[in-house]
N, C-alpha and C. Protein backbone atom coordinates (compact mmCIF):
# COMPACT_ATOMS: atom_id res chain seq x y z
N UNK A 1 0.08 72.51 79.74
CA UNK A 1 -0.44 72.28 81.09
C UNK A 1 0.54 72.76 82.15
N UNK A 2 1.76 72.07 81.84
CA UNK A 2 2.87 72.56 82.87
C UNK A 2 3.00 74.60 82.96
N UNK A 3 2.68 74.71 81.79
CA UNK A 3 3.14 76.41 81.55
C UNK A 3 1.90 76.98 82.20
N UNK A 4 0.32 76.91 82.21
CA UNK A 4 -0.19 77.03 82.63
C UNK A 4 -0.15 76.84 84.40
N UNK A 5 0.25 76.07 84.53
CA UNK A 5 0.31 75.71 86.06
C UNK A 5 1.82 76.26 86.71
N UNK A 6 2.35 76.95 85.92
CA UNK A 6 3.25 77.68 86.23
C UNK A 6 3.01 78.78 86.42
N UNK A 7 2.37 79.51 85.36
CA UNK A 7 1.92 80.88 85.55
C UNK A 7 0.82 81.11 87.08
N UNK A 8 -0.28 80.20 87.10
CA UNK A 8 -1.23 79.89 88.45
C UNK A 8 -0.05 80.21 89.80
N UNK A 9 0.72 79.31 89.66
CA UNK A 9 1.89 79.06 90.74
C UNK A 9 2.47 80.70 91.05
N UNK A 10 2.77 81.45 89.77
CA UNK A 10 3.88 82.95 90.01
C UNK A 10 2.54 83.57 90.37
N UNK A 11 1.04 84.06 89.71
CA UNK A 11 0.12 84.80 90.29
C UNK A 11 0.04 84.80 91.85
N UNK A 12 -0.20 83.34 92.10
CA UNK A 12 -0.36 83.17 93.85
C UNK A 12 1.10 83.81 94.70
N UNK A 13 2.19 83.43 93.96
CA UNK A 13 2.98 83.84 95.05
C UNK A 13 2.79 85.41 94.69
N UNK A 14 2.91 86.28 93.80
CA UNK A 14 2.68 87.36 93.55
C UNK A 14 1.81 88.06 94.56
N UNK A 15 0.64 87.48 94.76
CA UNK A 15 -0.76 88.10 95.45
C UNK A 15 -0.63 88.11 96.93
N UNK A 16 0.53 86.50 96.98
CA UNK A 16 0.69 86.29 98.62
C UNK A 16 1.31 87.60 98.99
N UNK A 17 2.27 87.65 98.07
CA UNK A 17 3.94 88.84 98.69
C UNK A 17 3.38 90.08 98.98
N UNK A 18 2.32 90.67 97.70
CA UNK A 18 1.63 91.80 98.06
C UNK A 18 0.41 92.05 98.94
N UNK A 19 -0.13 90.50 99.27
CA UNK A 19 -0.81 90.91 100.38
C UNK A 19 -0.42 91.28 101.82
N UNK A 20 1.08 90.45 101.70
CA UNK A 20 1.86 90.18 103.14
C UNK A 20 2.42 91.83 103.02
N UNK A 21 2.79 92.17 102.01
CA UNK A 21 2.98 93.95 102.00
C UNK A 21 2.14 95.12 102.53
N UNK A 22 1.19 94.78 101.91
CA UNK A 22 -0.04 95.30 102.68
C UNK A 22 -0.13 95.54 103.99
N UNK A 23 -0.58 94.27 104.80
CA UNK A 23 -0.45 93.71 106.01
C UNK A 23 1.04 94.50 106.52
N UNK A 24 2.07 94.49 106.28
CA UNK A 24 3.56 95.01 106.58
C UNK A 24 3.13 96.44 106.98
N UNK A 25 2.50 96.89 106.00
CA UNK A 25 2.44 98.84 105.86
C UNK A 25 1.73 98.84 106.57
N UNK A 26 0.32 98.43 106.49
CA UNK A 26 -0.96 98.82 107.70
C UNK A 26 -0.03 98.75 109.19
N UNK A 27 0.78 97.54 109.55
CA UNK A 27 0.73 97.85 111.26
C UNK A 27 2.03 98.77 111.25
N UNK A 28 2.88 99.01 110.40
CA UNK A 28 3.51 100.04 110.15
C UNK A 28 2.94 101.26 110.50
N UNK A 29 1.80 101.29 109.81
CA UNK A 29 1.19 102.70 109.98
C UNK A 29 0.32 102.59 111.35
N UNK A 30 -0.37 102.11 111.72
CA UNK A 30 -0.89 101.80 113.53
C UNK A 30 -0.05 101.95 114.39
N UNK A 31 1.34 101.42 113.92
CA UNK A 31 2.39 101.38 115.19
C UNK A 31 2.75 103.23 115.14
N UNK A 32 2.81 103.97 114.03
CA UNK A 32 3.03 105.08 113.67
C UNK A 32 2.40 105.89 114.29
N UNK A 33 0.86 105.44 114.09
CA UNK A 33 0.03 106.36 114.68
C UNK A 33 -0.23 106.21 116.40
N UNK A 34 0.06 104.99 117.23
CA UNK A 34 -0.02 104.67 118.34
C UNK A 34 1.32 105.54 118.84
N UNK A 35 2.33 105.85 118.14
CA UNK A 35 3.22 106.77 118.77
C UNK A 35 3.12 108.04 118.38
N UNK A 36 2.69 108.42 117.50
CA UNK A 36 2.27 109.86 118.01
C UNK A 36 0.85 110.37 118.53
N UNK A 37 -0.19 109.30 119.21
CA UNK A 37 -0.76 109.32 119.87
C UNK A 37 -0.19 110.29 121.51
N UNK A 38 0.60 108.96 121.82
CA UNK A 38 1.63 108.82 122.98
C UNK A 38 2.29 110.40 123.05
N UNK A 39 2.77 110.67 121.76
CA UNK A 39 3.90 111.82 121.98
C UNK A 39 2.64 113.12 122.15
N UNK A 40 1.38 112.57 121.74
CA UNK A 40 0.51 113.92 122.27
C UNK A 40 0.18 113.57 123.66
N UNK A 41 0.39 112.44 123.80
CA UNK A 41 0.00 112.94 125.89
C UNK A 41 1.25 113.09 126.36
N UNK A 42 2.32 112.99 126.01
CA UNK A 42 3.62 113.46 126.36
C UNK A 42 4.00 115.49 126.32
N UNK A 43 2.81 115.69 125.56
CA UNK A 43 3.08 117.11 125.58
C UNK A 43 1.26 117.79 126.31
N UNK A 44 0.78 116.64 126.53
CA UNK A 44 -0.15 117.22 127.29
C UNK A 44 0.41 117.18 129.04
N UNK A 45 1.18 115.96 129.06
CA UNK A 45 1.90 116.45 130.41
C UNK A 45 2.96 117.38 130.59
N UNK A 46 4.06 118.07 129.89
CA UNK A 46 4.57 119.00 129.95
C UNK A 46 3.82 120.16 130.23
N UNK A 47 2.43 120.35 129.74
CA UNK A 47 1.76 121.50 129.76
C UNK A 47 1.33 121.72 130.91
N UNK A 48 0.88 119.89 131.70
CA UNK A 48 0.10 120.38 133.19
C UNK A 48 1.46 120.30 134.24
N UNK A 49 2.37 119.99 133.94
CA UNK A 49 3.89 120.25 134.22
C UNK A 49 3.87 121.83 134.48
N UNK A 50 4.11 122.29 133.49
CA UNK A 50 4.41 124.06 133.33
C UNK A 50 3.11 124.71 133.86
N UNK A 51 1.91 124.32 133.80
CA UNK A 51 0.58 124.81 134.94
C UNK A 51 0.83 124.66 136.36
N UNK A 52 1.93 123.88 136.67
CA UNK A 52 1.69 123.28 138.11
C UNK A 52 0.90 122.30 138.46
N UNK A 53 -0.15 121.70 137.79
CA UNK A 53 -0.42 120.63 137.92
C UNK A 53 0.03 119.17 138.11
N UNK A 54 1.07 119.16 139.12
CA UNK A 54 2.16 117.94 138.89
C UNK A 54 1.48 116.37 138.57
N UNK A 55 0.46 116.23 139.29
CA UNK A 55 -0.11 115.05 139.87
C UNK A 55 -0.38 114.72 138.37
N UNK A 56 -1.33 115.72 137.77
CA UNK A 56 -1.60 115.22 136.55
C UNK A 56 -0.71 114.91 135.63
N UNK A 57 -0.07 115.66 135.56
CA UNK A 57 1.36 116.10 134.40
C UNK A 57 2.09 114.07 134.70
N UNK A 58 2.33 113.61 135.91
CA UNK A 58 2.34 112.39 136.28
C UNK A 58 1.15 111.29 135.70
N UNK A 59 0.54 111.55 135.67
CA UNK A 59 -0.57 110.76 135.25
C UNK A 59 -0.18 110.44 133.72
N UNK A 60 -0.25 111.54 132.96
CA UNK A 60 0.45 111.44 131.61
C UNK A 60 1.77 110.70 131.31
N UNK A 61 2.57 111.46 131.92
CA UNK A 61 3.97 110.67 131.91
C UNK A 61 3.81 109.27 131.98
N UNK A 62 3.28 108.89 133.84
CA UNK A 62 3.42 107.43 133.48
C UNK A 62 2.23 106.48 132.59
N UNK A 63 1.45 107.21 132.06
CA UNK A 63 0.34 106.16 130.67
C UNK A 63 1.66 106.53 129.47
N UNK A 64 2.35 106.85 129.05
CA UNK A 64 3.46 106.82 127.83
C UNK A 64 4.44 105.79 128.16
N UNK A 65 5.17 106.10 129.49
CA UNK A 65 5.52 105.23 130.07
C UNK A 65 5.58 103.43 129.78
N UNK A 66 4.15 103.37 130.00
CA UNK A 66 3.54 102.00 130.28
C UNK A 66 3.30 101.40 128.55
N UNK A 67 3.39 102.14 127.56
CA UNK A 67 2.85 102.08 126.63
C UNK A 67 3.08 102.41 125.57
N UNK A 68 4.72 103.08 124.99
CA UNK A 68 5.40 103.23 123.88
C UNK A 68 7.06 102.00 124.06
N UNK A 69 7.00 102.01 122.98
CA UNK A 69 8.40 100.90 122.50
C UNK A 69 9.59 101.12 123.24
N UNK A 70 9.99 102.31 123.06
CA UNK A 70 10.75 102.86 123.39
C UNK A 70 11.15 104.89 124.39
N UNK A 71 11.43 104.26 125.42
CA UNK A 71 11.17 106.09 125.83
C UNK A 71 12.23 106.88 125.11
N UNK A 72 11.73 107.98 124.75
CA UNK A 72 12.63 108.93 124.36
C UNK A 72 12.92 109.71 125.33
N UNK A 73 14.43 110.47 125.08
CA UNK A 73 14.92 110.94 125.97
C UNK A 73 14.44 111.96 126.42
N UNK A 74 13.48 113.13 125.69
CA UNK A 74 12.85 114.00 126.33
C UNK A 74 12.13 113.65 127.04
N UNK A 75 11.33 112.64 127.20
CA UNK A 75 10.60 111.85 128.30
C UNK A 75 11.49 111.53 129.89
N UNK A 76 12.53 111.59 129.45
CA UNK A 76 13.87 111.08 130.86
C UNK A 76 13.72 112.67 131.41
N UNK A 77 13.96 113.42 130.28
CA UNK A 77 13.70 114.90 131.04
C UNK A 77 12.34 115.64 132.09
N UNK A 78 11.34 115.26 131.62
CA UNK A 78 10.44 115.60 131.67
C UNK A 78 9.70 114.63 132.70
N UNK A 79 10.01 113.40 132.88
CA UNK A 79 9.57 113.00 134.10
C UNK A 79 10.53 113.16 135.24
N UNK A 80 11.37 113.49 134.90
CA UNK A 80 12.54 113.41 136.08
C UNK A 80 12.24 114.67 136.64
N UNK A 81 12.32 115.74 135.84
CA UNK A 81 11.73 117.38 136.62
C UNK A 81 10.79 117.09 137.53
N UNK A 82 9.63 116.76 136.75
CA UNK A 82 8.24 116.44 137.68
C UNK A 82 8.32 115.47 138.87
N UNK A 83 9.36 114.74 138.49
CA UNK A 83 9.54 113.88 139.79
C UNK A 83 9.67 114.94 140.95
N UNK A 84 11.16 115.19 140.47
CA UNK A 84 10.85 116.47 141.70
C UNK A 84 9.96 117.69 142.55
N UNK A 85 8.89 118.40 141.68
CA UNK A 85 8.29 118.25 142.63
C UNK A 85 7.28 117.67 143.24
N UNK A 86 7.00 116.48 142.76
CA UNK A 86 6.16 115.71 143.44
C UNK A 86 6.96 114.91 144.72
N UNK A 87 8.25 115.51 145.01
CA UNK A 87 9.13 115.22 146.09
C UNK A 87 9.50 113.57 146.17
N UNK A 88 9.60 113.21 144.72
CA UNK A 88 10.15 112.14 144.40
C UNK A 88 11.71 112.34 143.75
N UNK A 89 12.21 112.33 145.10
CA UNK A 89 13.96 112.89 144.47
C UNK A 89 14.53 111.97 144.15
N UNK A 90 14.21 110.74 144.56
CA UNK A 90 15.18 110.12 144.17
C UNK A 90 15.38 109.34 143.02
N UNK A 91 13.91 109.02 142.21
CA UNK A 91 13.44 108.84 140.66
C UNK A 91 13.81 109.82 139.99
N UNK A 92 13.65 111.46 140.52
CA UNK A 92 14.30 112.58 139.58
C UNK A 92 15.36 112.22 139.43
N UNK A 93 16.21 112.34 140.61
CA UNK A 93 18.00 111.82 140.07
C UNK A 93 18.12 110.88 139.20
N UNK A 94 17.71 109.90 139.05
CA UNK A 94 17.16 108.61 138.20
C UNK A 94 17.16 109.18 136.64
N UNK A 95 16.28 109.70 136.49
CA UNK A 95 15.50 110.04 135.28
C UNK A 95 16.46 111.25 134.39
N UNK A 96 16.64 112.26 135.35
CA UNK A 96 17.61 113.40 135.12
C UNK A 96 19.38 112.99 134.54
N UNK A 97 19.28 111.87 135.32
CA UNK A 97 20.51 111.48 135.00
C UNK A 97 20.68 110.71 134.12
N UNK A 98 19.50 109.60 133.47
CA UNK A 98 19.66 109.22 132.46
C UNK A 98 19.61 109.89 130.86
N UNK A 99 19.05 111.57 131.12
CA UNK A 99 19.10 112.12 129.85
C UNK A 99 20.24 112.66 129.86
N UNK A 100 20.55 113.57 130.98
CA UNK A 100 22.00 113.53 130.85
C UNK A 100 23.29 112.37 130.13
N UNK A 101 23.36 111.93 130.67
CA UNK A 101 23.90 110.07 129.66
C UNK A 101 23.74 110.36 128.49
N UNK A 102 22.39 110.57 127.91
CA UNK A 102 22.16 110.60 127.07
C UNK A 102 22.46 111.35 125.93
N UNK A 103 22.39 112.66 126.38
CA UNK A 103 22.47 113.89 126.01
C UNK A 103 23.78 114.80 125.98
N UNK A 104 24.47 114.43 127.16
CA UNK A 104 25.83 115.17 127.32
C UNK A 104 25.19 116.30 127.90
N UNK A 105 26.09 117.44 127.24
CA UNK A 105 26.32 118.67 127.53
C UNK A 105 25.19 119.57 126.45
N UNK A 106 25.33 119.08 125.31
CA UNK A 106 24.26 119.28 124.17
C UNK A 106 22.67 119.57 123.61
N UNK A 107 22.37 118.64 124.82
CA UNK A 107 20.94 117.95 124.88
C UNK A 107 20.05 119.92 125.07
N UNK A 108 19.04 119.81 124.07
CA UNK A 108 18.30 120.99 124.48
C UNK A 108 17.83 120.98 125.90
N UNK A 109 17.81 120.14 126.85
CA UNK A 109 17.44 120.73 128.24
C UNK A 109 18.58 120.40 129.60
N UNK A 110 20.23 120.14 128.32
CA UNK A 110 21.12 119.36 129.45
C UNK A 110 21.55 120.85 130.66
N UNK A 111 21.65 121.64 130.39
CA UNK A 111 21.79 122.53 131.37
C UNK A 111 20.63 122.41 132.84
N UNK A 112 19.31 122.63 131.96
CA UNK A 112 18.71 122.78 132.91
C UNK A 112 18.35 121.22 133.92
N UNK A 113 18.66 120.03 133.35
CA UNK A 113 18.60 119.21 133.95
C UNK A 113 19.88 118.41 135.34
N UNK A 114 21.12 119.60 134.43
CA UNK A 114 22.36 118.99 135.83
C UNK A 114 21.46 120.46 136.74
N UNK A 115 20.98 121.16 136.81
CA UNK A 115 20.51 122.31 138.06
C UNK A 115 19.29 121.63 138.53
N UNK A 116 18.52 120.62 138.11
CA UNK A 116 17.61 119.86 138.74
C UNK A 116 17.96 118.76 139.00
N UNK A 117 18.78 118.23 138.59
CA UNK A 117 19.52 116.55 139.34
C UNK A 117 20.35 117.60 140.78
N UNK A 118 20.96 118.46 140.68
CA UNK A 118 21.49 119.00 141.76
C UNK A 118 20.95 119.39 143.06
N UNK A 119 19.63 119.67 142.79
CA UNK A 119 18.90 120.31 143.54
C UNK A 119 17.79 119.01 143.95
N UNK A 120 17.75 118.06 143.24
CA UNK A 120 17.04 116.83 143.49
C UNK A 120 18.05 115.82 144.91
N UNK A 121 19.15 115.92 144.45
CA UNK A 121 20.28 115.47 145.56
C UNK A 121 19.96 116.07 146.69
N UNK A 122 20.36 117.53 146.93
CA UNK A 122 20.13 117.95 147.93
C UNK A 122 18.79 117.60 148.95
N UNK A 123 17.94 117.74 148.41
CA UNK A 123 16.39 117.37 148.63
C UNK A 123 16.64 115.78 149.11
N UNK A 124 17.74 115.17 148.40
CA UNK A 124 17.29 113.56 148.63
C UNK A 124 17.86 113.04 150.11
N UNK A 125 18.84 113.65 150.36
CA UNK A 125 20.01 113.56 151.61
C UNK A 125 18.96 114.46 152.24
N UNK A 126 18.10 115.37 152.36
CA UNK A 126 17.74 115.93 153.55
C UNK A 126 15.65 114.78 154.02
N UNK A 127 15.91 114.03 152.77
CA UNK A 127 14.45 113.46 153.03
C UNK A 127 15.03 112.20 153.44
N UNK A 128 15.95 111.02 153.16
CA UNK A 128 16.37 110.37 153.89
C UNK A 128 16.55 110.52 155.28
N UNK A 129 17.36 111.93 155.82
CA UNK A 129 17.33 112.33 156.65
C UNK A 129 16.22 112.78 158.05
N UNK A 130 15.41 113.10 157.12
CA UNK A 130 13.95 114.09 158.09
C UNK A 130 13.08 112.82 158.19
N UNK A 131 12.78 112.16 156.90
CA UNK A 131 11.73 111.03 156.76
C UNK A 131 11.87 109.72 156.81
N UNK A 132 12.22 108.97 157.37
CA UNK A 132 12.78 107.60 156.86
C UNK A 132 11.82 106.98 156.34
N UNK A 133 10.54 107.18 155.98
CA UNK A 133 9.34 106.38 155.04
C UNK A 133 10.18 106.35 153.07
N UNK A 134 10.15 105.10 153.17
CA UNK A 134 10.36 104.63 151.45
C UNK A 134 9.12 105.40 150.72
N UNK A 135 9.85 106.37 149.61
CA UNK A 135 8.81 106.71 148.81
C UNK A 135 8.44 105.90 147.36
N UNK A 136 7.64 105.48 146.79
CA UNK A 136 8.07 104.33 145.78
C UNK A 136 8.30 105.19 144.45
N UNK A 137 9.34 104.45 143.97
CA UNK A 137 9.99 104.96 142.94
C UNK A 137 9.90 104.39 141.52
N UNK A 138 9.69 104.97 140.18
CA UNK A 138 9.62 104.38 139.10
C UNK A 138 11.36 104.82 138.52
N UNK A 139 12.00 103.27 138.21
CA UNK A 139 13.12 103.71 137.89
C UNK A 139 13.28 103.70 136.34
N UNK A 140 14.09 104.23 136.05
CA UNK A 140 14.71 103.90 134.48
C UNK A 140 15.30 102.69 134.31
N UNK A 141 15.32 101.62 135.09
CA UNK A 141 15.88 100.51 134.57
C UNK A 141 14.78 99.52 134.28
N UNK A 142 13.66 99.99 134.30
CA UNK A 142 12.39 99.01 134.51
C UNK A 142 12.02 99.84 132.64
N UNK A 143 13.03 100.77 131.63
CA UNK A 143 12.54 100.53 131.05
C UNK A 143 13.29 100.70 129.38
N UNK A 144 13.23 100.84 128.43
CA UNK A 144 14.11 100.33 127.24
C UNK A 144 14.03 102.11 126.73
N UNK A 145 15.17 102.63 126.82
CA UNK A 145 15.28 103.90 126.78
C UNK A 145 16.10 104.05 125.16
N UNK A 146 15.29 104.97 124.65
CA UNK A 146 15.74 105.17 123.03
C UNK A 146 16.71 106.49 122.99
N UNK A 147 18.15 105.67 122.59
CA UNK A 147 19.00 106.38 122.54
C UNK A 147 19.35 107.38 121.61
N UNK A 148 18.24 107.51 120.69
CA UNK A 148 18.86 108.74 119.70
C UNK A 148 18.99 107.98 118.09
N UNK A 149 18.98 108.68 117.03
CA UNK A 149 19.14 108.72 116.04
C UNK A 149 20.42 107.68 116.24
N UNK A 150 21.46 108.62 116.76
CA UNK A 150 22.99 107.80 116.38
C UNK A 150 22.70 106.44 116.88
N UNK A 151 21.88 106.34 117.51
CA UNK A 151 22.22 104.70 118.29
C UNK A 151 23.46 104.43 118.79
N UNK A 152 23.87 105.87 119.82
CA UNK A 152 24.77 104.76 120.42
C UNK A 152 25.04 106.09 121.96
N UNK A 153 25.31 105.42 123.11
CA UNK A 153 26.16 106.13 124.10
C UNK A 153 27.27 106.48 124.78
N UNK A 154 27.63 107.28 125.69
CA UNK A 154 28.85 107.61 125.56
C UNK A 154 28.67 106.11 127.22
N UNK A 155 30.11 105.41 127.33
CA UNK A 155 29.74 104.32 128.31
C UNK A 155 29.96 105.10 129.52
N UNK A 156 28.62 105.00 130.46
CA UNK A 156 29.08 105.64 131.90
C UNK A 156 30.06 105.16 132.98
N UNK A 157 29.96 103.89 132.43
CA UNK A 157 31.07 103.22 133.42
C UNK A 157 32.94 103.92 133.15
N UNK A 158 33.39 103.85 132.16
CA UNK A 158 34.49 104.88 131.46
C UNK A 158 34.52 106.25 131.15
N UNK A 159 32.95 106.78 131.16
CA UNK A 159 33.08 108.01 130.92
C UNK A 159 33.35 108.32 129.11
N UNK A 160 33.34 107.27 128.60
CA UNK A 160 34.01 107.45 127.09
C UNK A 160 35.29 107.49 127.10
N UNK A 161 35.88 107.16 127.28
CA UNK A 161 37.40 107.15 127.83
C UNK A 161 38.07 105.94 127.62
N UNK A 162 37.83 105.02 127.72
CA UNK A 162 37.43 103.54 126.76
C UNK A 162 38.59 102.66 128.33
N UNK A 163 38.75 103.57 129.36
CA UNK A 163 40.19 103.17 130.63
C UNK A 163 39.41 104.09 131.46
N UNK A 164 39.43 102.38 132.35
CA UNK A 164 38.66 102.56 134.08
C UNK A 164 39.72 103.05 134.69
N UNK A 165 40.06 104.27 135.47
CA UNK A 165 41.34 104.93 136.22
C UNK A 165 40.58 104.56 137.63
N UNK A 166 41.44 103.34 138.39
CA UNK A 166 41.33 103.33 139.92
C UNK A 166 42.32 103.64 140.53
N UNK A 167 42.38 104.79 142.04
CA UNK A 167 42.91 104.87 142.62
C UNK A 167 43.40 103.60 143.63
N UNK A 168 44.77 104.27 143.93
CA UNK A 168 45.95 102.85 144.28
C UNK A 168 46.32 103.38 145.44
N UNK A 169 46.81 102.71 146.50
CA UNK A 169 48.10 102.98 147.66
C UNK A 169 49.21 103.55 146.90
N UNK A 170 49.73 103.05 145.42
CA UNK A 170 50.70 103.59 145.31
C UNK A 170 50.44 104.22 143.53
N UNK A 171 49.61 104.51 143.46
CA UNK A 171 49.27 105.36 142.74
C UNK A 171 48.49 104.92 141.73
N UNK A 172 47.82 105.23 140.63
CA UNK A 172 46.52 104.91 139.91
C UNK A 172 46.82 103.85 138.82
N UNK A 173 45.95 102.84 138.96
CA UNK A 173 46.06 101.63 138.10
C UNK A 173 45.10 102.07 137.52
N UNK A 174 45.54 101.21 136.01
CA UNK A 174 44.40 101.50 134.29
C UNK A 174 44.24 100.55 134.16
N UNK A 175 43.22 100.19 133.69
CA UNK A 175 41.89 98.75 133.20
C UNK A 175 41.30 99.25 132.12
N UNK A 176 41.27 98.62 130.64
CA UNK A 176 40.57 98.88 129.80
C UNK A 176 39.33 99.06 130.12
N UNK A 177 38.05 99.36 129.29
CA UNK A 177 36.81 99.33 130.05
C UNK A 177 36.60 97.78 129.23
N UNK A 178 35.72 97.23 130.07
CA UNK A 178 35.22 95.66 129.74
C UNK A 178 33.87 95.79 128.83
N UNK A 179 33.19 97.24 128.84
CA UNK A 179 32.37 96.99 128.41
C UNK A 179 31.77 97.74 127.00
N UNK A 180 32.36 98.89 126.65
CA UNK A 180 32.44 99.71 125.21
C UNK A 180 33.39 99.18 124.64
N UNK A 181 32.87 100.35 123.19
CA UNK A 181 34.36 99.63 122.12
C UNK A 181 35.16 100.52 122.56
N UNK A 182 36.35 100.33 121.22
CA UNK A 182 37.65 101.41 121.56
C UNK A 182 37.51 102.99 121.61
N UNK A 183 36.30 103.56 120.97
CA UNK A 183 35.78 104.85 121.20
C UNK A 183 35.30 105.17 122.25
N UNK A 184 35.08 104.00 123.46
CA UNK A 184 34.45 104.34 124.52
C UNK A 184 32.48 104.85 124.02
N UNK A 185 31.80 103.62 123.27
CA UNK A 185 30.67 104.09 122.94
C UNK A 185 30.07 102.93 123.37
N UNK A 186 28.92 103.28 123.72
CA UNK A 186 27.95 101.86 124.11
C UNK A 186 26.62 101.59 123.04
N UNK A 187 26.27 100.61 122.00
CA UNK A 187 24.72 100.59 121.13
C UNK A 187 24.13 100.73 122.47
N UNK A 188 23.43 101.25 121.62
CA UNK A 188 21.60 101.28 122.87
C UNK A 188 21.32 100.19 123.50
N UNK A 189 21.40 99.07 122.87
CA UNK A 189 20.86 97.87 123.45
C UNK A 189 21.80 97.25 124.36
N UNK A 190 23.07 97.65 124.24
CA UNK A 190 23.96 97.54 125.50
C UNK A 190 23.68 98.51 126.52
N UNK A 191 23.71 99.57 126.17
CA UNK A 191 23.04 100.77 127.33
C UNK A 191 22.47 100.32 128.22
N UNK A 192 21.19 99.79 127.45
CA UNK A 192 19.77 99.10 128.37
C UNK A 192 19.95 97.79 129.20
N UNK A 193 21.17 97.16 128.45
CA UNK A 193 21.56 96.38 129.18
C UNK A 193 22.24 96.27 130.39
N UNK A 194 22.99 97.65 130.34
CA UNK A 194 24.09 97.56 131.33
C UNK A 194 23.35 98.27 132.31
N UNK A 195 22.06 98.83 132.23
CA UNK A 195 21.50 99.85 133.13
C UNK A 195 20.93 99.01 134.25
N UNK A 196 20.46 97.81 133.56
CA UNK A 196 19.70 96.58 134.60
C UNK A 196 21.13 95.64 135.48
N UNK A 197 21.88 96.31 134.93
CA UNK A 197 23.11 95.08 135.26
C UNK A 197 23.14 93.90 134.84
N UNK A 198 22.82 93.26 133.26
CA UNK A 198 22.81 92.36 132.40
C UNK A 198 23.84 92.46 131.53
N UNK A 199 24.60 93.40 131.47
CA UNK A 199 25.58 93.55 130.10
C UNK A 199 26.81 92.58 130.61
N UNK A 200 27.25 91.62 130.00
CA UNK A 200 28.45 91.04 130.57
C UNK A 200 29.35 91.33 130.06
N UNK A 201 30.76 91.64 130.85
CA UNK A 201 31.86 92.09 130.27
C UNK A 201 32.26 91.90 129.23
N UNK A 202 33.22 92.30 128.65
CA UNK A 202 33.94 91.88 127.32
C UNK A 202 35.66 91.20 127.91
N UNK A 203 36.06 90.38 126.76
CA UNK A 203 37.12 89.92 127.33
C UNK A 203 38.75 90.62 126.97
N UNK A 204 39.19 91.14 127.89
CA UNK A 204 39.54 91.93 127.92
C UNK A 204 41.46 91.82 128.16
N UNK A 205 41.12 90.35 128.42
CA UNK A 205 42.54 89.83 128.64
C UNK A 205 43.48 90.23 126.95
């Protein structure tokens, strides 16, 4: 009886584990397919991007936006351009500058994005200037930006350098950085943290 009601006992948990497996893979695979859903309207806005269609090319951007886990960094690229010319300079700088961060020097579009953060500046100092109407802005801190395979960034506050250099009256004082490790690297989830201004220092004494 006992052996019997033992075996009953291993079937059920057996059936539970592989049903809960099941269940595991299916939203596995939904969550799979809901992102490369996303990454096809992400390249349907590049396209009305490169048509000139900005407004739309926007429309796309921000439904991915609103609606994947995590943005990828070609997304920082690609809305930040379009920001600009939809004469939203100051979200381009925003956006441009966070793939940069991201990306370095490396990044397949980091060239062309320090010549559009540059040219987004300029634009931004002369629309402050001409316009004083607030244009509303979608920032990158409103959202959880996916740092890459490596999972990790270089810290902007140090530069990677892992030592804050402030200028002195009598010449330049060094401060560890409070907030990377000793490589001067930030995880992603500190990134995102420190972008909102949530990351709290490290102790550094």
């Amino acid at each position: 009886m006992r052996y019997t009601l033992l075996l009953l006992l291993t079937a059920l948990a057996f059936q539970t584990s592989f049903a809960q497996s099941k269940v595991d893979e299916y939203l596995m695979q939904q969550e799979q397919l809901k992102k490369t859903l996303l990454l096809r309207e992400l390249d349907s806005g590049v396209y009305f991007m490169d048509d000139g269609d900005y407004v739309a090319a926007d429309v796309k951007f921000q439904y991915v936006l609103d609606h994947i886990k995590s943005v990828p960094s070609d997304l920082t690229f690609f809305f930040g351009k379009n920001s600009f010319f939809l004469g939203k300079y100051k979200q381009s700088i925003d956006w441009l500058n966070k793939y940069i961060q991201l990306k370095g020097t490396n990044g397949q579009y980091s060239q062309e994005a320090v010549q559009w953060q540059k040219k987004a500046e300029t634009e931004y100092v002369k629309q402050k200037t001409q316009d004083p109407k607030v244009v509303g802005n979608i920032l990158s801190t409103n959202y959880d930006i996916d740092c890459g395979p490596g999972g990790k960034v270089t810290c902007p506050v140090c530069k990677g350098e892992h030592v804050v250099v402030k200028k002195a009256a009598f010449g330049n004082t060094y401060k560890t950085c409070a907030y990377c490790d000793e490589h001067g690297w930030l995880t992603c989830a500190e990134y995102n943290l420190l972008l909102r201004g949530q990351l709290k220092p490290k102790n550094t004494e």
